[in-house]
N, C-alpha and C. Protein backbone atom coordinates (compact mmCIF):
# COMPACT_ATOMS: atom_id res chain seq x y z
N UNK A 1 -82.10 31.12 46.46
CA UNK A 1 -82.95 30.39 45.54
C UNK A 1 -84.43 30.69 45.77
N UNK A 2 -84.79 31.36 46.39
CA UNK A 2 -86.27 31.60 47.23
C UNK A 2 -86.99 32.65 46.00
N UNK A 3 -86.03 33.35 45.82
CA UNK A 3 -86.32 34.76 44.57
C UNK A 3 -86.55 33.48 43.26
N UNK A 4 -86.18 32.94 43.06
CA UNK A 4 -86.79 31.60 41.96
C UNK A 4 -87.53 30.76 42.26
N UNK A 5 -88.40 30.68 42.85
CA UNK A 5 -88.96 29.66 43.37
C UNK A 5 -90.82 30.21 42.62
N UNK A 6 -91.08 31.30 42.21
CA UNK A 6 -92.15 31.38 41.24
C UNK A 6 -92.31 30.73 39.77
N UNK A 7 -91.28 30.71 39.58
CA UNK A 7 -90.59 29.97 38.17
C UNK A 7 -90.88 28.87 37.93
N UNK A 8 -91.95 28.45 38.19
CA UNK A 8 -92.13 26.63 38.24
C UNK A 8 -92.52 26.28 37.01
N UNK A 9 -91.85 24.81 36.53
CA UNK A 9 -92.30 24.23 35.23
C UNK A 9 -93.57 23.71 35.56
N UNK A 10 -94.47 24.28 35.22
CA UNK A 10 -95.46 23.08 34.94
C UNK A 10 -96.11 22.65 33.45
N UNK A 11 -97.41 21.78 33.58
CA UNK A 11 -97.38 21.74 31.99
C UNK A 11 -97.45 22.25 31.33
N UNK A 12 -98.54 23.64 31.56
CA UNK A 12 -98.55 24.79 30.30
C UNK A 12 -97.33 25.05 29.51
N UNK A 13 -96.38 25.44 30.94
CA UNK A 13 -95.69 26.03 30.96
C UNK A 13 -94.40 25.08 29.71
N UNK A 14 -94.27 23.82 30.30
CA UNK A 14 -93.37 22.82 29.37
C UNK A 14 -94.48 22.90 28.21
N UNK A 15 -95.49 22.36 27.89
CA UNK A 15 -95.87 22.51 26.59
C UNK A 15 -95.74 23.80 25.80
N UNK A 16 -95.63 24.92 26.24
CA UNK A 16 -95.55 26.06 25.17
C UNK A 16 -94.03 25.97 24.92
N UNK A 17 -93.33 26.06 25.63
CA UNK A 17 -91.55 25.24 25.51
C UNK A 17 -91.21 24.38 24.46
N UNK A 18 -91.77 23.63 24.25
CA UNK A 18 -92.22 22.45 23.38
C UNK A 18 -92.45 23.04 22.22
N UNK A 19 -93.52 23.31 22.51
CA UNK A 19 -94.37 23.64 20.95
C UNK A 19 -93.41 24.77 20.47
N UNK A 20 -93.32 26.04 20.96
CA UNK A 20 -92.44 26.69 20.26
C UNK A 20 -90.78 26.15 19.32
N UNK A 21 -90.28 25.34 20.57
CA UNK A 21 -89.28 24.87 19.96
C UNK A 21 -89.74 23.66 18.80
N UNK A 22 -90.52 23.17 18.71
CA UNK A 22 -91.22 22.52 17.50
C UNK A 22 -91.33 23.75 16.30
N UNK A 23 -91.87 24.94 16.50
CA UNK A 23 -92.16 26.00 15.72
C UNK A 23 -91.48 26.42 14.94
N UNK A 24 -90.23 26.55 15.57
CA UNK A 24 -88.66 27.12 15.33
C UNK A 24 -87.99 26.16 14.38
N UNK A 25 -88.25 24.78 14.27
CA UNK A 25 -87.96 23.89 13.97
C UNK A 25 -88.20 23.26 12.62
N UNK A 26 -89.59 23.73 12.52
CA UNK A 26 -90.73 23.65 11.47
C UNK A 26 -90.17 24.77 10.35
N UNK A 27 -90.10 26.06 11.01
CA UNK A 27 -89.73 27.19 10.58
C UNK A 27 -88.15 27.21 10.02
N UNK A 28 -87.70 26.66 10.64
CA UNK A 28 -85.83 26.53 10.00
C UNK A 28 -86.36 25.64 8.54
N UNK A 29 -86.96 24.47 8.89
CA UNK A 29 -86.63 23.30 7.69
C UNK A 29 -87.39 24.20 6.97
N UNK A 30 -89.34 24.84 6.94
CA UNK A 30 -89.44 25.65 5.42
C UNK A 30 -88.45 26.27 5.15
N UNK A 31 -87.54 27.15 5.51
CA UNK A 31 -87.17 27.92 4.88
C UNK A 31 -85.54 27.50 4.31
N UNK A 32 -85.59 26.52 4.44
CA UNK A 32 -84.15 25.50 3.69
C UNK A 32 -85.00 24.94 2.71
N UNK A 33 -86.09 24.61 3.04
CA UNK A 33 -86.98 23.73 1.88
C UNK A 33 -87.70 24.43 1.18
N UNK A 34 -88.11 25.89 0.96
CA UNK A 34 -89.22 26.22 0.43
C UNK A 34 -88.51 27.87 0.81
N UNK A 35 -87.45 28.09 -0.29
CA UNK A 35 -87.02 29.70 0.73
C UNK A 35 -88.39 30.70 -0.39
N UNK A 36 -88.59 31.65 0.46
CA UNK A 36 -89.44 32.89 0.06
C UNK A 36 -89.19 34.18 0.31
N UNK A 37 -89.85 34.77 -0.87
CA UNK A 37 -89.71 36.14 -0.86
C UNK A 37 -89.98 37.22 -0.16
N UNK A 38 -90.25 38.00 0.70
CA UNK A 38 -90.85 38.84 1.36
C UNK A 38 -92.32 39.08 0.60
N UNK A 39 -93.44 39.16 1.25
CA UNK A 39 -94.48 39.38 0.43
C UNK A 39 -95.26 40.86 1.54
N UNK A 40 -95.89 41.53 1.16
CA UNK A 40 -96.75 42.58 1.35
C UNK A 40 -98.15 42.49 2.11
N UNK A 41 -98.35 42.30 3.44
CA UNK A 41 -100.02 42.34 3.36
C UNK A 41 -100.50 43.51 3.91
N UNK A 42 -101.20 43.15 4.50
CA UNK A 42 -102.40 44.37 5.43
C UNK A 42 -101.13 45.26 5.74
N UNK A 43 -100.64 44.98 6.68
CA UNK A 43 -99.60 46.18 6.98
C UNK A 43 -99.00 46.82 5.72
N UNK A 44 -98.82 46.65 4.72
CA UNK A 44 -98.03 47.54 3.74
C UNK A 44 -96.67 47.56 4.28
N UNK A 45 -96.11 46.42 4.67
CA UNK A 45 -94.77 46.60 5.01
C UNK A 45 -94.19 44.78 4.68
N UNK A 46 -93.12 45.16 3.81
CA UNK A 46 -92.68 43.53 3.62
C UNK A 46 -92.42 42.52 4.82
N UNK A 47 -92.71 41.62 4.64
CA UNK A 47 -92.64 40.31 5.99
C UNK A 47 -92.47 39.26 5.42
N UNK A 48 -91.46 38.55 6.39
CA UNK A 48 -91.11 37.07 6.26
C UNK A 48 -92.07 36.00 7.02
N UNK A 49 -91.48 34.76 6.72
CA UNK A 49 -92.01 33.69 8.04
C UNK A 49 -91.73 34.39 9.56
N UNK A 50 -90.22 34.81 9.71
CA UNK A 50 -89.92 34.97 11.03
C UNK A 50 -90.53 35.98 11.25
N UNK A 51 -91.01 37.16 10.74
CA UNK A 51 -91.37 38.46 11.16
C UNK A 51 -92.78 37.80 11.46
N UNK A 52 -93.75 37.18 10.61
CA UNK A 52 -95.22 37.35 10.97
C UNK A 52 -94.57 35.82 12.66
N UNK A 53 -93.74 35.19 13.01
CA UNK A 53 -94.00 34.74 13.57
C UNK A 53 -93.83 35.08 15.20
N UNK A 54 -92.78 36.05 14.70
CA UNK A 54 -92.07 37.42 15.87
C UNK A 54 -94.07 38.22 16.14
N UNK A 55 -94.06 38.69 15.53
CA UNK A 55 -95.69 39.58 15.33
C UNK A 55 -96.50 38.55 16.37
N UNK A 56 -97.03 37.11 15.76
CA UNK A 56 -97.76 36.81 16.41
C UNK A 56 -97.75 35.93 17.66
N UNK A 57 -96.54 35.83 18.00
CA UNK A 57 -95.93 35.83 19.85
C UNK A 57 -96.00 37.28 20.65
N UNK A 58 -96.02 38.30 19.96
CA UNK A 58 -96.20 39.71 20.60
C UNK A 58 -97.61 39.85 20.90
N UNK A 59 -98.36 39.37 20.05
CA UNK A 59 -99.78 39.26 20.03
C UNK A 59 -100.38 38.09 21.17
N UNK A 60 -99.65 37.24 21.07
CA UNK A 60 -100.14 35.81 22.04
C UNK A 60 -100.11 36.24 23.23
N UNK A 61 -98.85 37.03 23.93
CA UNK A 61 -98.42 37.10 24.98
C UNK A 61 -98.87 38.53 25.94
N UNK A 62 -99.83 39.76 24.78
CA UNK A 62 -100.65 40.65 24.99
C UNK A 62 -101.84 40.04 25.32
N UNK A 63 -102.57 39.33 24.37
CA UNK A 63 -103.55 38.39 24.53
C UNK A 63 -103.60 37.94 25.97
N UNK A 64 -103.08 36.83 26.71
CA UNK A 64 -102.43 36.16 27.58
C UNK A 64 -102.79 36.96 29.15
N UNK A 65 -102.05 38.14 28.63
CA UNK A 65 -101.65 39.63 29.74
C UNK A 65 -102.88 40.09 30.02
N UNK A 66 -103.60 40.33 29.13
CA UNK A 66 -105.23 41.11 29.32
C UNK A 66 -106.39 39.97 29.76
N UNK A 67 -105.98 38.91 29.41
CA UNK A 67 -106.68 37.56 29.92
C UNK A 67 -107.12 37.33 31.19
N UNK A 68 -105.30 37.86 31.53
CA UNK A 68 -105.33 37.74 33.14
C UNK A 68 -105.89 38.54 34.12
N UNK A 69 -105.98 39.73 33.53
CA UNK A 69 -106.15 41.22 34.00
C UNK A 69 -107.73 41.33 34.05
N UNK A 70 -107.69 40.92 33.30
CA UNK A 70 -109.47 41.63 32.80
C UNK A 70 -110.11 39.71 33.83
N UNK A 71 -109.79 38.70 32.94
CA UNK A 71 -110.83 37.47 33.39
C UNK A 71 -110.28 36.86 34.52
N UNK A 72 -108.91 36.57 34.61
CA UNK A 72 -108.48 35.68 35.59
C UNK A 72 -108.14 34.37 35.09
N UNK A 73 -107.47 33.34 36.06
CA UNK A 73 -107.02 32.15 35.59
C UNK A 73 -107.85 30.74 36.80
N UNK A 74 -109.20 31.85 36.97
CA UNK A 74 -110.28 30.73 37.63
C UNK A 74 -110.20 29.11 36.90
N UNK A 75 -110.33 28.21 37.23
CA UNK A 75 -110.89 26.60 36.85
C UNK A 75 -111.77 27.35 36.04
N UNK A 76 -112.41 26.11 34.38
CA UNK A 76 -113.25 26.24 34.17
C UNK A 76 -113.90 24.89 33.95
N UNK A 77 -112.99 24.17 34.33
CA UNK A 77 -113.18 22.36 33.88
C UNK A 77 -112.62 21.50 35.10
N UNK A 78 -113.01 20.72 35.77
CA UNK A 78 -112.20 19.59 36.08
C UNK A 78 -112.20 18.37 35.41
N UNK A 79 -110.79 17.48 35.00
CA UNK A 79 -111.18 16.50 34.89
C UNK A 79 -110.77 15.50 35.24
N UNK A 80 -111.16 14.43 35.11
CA UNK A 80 -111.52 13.31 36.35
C UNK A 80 -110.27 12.38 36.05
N UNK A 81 -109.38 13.12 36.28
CA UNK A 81 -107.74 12.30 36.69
C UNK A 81 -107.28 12.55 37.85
N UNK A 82 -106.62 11.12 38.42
CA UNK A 82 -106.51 11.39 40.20
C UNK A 82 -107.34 12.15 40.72
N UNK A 83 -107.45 13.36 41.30
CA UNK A 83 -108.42 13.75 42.45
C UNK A 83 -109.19 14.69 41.50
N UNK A 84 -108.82 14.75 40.43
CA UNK A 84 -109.59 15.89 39.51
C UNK A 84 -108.32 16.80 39.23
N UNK A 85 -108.31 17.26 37.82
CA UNK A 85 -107.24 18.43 37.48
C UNK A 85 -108.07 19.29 36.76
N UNK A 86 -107.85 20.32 37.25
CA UNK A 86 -108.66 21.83 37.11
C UNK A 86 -107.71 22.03 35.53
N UNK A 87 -108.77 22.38 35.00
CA UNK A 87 -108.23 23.26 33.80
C UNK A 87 -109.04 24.57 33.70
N UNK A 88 -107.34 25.57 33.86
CA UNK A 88 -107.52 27.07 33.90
C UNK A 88 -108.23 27.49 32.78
N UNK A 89 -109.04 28.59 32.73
CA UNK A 89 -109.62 29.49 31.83
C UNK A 89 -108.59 30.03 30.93
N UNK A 90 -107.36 29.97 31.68
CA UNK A 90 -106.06 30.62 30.64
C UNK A 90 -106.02 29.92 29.17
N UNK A 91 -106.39 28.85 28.96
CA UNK A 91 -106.18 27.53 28.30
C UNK A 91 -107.03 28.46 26.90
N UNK A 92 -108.40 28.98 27.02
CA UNK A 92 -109.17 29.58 26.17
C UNK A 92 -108.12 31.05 25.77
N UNK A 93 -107.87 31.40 26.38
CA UNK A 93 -106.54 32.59 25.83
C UNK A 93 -105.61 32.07 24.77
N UNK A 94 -105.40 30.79 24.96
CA UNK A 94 -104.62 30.25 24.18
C UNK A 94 -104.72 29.66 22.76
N UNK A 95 -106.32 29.24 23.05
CA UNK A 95 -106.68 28.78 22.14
C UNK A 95 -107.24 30.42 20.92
N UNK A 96 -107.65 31.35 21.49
CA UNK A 96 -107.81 32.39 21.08
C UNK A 96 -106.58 33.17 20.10
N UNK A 97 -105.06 32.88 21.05
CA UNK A 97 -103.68 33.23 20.49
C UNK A 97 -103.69 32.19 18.87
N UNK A 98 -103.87 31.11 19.67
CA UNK A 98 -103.51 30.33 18.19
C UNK A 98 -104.33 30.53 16.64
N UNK A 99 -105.78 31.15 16.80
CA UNK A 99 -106.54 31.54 15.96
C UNK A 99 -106.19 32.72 15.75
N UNK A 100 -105.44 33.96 16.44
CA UNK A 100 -105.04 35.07 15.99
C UNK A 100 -103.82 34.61 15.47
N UNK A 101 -102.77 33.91 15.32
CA UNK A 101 -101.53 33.36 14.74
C UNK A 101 -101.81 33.08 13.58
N UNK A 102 -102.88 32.03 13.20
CA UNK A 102 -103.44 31.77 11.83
C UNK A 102 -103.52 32.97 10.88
N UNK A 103 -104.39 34.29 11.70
CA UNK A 103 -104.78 35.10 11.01
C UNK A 103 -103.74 35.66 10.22
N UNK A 104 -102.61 36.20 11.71
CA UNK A 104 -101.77 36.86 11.33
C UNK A 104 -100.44 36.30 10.13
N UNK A 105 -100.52 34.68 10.21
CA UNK A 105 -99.52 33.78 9.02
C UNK A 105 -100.48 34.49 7.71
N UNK A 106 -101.55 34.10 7.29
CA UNK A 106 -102.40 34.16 6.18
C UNK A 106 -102.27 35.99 5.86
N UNK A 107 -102.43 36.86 6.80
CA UNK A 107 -102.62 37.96 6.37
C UNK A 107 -101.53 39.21 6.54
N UNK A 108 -100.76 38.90 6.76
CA UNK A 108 -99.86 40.00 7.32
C UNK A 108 -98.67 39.72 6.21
């Protein structure tokens, strides 16, 4: 069990768990409620909900990767719960993913 022991839930980690499976969720009921056609964007190649949503998890998780590489996952905040809880710089990667997700729903 030692070889698993990097694997830890924590919150990021349960909230993106979450939210995705919220995503998936969201994404089943439009498309029982509201089915659509393949439409055409920037790429010149037809796409669904699931494809631009496949696309922009490939994108989140590149994002994410170079985040780490290039800036690091230094504190950029503490805040003042129990002894103080550091909030990682990763957090701005994320928020960065979710504004490239927008792009990529609207334009792709």
């Amino acid at each position: 069990m030692e070889n698993f022991a990097w694997m830890a839930w924590t919150w990021p980690t349960a909230t993106f768990f979450m939210l995705l499976a919220a995503t998936l969720g969201v994404m089943t009921w439009l498309g029982a409620a509201y089915p659509e056609a393949e439409r055409i964007g920037v790429l010149r190649i037809p796409t669904t909900r699931g494809d631009r949503l496949f696309i922009s998890l490939i994108v989140a998780a590149v994002i994410h990767l170079l985040w780490i590489g290039v800036v690091g996952t230094n504190p950029i905040l503490t805040l003042p719960i129990d002894e103080g809880v550091e909030v990682s710089s990763l957090w701005l990667a994320t928020v960065i993913s979710l504004l490239s997700a927008g792009v990529i729903f609207r334009t792709v």
